[in-house]
Protein backbone atom coordinates (compact mmCIF):
# COMPACT_ATOMS: atom_id res chain seq x y z
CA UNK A 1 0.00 0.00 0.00
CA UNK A 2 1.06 3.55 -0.97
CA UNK A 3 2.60 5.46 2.14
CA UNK A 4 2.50 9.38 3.22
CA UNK A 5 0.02 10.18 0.69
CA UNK A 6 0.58 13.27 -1.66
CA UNK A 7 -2.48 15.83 -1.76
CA UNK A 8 -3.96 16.01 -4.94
CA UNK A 9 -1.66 16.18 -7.66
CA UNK A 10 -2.55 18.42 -10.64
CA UNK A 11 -3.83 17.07 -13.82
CA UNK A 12 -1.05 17.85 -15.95
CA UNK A 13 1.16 16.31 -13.37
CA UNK A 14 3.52 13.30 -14.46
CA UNK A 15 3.50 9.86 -12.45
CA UNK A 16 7.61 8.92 -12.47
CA UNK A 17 7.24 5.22 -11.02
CA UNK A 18 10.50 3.86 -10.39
CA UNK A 19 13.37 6.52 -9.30
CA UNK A 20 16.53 4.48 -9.96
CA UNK A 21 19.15 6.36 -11.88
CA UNK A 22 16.72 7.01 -14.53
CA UNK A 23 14.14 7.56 -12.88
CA UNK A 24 15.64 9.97 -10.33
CA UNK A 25 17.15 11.71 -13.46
CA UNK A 26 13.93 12.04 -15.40
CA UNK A 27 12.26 13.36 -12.58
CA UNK A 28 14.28 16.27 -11.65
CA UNK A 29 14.79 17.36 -15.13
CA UNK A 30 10.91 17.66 -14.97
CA UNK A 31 10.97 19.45 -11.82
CA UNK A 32 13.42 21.69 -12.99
CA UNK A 33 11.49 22.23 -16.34
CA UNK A 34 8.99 23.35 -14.74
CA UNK A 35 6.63 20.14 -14.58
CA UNK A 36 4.92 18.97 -11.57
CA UNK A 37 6.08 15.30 -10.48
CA UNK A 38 4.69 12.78 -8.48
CA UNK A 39 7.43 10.48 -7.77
CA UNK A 40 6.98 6.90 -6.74
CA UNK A 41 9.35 4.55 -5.35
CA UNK A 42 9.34 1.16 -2.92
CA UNK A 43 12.83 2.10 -1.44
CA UNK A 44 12.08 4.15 1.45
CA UNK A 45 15.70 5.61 1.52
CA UNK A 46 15.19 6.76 -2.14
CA UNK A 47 11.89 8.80 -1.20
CA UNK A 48 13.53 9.59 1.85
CA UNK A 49 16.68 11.43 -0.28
CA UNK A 50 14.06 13.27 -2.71
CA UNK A 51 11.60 14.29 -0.40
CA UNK A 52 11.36 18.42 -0.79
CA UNK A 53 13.35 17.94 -4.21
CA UNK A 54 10.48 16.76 -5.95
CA UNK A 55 6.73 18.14 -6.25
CA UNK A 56 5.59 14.72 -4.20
CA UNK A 57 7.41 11.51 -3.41
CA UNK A 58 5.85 8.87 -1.74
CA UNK A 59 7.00 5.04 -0.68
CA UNK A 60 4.60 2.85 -2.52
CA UNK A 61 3.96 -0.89 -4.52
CA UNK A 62 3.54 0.34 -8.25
CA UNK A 63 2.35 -3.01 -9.05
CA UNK A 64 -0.51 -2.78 -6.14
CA UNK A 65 -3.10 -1.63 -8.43
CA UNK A 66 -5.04 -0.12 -5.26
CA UNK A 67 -2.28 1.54 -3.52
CA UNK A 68 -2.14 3.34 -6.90
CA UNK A 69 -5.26 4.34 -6.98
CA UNK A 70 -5.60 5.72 -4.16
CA UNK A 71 -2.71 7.94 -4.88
CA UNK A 72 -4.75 8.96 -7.91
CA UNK A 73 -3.02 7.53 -10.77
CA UNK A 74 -5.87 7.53 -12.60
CA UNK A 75 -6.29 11.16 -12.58
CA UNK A 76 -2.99 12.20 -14.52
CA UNK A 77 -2.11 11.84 -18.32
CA UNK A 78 1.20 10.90 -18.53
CA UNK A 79 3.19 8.29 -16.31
CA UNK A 80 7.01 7.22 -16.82
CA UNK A 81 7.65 3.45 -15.68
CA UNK A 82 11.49 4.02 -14.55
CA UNK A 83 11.64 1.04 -13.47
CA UNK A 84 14.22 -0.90 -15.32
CA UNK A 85 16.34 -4.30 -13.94
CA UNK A 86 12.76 -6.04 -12.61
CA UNK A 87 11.53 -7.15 -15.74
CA UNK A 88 8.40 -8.25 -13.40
CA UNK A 89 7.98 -5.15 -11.59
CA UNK A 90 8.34 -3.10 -14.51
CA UNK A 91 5.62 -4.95 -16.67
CA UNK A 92 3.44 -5.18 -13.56
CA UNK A 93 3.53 -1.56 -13.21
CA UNK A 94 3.00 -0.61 -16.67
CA UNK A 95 -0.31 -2.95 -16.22
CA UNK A 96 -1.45 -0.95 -13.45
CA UNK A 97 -0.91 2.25 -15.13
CA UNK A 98 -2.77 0.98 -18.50
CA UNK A 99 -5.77 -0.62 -16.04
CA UNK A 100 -5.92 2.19 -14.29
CA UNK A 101 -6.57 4.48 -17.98
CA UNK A 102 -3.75 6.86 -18.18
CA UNK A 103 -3.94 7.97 -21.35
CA UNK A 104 0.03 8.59 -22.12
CA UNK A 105 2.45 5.93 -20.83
CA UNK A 106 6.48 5.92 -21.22
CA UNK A 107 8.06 2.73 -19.93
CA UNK A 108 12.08 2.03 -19.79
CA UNK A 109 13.25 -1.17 -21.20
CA UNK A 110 16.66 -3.00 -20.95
CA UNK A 111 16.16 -5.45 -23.63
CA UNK A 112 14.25 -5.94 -27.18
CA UNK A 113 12.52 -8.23 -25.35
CA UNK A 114 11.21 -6.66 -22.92
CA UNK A 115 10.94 -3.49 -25.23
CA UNK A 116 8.68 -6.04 -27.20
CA UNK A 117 6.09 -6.95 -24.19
CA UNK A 118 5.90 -3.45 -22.96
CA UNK A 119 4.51 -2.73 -26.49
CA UNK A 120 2.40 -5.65 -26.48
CA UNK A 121 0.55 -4.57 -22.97
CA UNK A 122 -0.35 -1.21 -24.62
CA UNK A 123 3.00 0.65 -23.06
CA UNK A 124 2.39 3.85 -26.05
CA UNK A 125 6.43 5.02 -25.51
CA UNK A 126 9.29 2.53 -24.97
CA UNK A 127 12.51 4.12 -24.46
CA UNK A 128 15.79 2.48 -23.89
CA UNK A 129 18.42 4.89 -22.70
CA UNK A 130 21.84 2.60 -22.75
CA UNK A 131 20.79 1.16 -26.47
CA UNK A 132 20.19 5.06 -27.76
CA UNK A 133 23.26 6.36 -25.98
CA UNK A 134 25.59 3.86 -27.33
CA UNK A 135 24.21 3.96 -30.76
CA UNK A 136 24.28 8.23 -30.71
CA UNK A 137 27.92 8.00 -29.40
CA UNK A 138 28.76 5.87 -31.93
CA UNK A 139 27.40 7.91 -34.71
CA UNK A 140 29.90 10.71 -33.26
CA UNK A 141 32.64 8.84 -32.72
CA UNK A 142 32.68 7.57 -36.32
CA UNK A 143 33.01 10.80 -38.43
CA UNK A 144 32.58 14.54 -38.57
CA UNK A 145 28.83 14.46 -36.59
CA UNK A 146 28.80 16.77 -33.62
CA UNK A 147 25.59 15.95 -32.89
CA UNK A 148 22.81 12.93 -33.11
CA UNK A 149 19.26 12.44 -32.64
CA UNK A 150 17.16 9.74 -33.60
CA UNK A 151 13.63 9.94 -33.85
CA UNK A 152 11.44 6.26 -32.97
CA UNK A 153 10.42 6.36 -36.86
CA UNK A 154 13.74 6.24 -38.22
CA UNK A 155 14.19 10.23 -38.83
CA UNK A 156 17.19 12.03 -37.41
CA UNK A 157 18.94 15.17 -36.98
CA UNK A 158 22.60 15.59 -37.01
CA UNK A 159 24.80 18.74 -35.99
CA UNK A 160 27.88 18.40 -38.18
CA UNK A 161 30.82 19.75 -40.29
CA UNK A 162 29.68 20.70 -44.07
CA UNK A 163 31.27 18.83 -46.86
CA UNK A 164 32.64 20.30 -49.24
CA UNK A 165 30.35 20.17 -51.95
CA UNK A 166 27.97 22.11 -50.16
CA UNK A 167 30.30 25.36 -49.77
CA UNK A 168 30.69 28.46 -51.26
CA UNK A 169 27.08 28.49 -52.92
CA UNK A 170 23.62 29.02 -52.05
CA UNK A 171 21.83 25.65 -51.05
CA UNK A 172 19.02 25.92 -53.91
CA UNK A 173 22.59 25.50 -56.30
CA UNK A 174 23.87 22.04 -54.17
CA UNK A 175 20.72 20.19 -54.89
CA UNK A 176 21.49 18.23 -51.68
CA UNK A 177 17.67 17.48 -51.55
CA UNK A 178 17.27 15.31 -54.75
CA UNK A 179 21.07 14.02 -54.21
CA UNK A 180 21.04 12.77 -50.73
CA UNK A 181 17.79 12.68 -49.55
CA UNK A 182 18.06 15.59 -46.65
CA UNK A 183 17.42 18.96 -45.74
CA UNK A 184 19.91 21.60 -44.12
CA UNK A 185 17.49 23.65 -41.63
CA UNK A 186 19.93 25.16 -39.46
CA UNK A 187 23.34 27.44 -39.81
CA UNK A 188 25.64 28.78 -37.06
CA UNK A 189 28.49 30.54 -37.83
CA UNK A 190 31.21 31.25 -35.25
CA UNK A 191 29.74 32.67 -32.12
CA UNK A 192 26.69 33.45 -33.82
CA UNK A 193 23.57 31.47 -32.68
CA UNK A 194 21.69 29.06 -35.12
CA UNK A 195 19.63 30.44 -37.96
CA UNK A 196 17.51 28.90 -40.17
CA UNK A 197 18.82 27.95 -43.83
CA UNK A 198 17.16 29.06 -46.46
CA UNK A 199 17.20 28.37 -50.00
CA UNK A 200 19.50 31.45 -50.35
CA UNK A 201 21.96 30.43 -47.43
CA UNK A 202 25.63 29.83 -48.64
CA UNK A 203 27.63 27.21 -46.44
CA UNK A 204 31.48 28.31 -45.78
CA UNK A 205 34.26 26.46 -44.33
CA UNK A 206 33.90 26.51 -40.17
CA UNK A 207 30.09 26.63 -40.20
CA UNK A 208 28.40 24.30 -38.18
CA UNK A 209 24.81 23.42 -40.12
CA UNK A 210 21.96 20.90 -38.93
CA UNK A 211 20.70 18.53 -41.48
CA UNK A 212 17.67 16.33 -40.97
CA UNK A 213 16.16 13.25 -42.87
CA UNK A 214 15.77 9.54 -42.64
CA UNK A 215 18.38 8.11 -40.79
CA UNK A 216 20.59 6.72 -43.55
CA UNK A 217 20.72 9.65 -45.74
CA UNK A 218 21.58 12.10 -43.06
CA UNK A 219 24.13 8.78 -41.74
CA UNK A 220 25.81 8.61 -45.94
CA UNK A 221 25.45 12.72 -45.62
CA UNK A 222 28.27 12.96 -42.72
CA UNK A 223 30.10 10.68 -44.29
CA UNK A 224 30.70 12.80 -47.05
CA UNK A 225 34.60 14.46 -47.55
């Protein structure tokens, strides 16, 4: 059963069950983003060390159904299941937050596998934070990206280093588009901030530009001389 009680959380509130690394991570970032956050945790040494840090944090069973709803579960629209190592824990409380109707659900996995069942009990967002990491560090470590993000449909955005046969002409003139399959929608040039490229933009050597579309175009992109 759920203990010390939070008042009533606001609606647009988020549920972070689970406050491991991740979870701890996730929730503060919220906090600090200005996002209300109703932590949950079992450990009462890890409520214990957040308590005051976040909005509420409260010892609880996330895979008692009723001990969550009487913290109100139901009543919010987005909960993250943090919870990570205990494959049965984790798909336990992802059940409770589906029965119980929250409407947006993020769950952490560790494995395809359990990536796959999350899916499979109606989990809308599975995220796996080692996998991405190691696959966006080794997109930089292999060539002249800066920066990588990977979108869950196979899009991406990269920060990079031009190649040369984009410089010293306006973009409409490199036909990138039709040749590689992306778009350049960002410029920053030396301590200027980022701009948005137009068709007009000419790329020089030192720019930094941001180039976006599916994720092996913009990958054969930054491998370009």
């Amino acid at each position: 059963m759920a203990r010390n009680q939070p008042r009533a959380t606001p609606r647009g509130a988020v549920a972070v069950i689970g406050l491991g690394r991740f979870g701890k991570s996730l929730a503060l970032e919220l906090v600090a983003g200005g996002t209300e956050v109703l932590g949950i945790d079992s450990d009462p040494r890890i409520v214990q060390s957040l308590a005051g840090r976040l909005t509420h944090v409260v010892e609880a069973d996330s895979t008692d159904e009723e001990a969550m709803r009487q913290l109100g579960i139901q009543d919010l629209e987005r909960a993250v299941i943090g919870v990570g190592t205990d494959l049965e824990a984790s798909i336990l409380s992802a059940s409770v937050a589906i029965n119980l109707g929250v409407a947006d659900i993020w769950a952490k996995a560790i494995s395809a596998a359990h990536a796959r069942i999350l899916t499979q009990i109606g989990v809308h967002h599975v995220v796996r934070p080692e996998h991405d990491m190691g696959k966006r560090v080794a997109h930089l470590v292999s060539g002249r990206m800066m920066d990588y993000i990977e979108l869950d449909d196979g899009y991406a955005f990269v920060k990079s280093k031009p190649p040369k046969q984009i410089l010293n002409k306006p973009l409409r003139d490199t036909d990138i588009r039709s040749a590689y399959g992306i778009t350049v929608v960002g410029i920053k040039r030396g301590s200027r901030q980022f701009t948005y490229a137009t068709p007009d933009t000419v790329v020089v050597p030192g720019d930094v530009i941001i180039v976006s579309g599916e994720r092996r175009d913009v990958e054969r992109f930054s491998d370009l001389p």
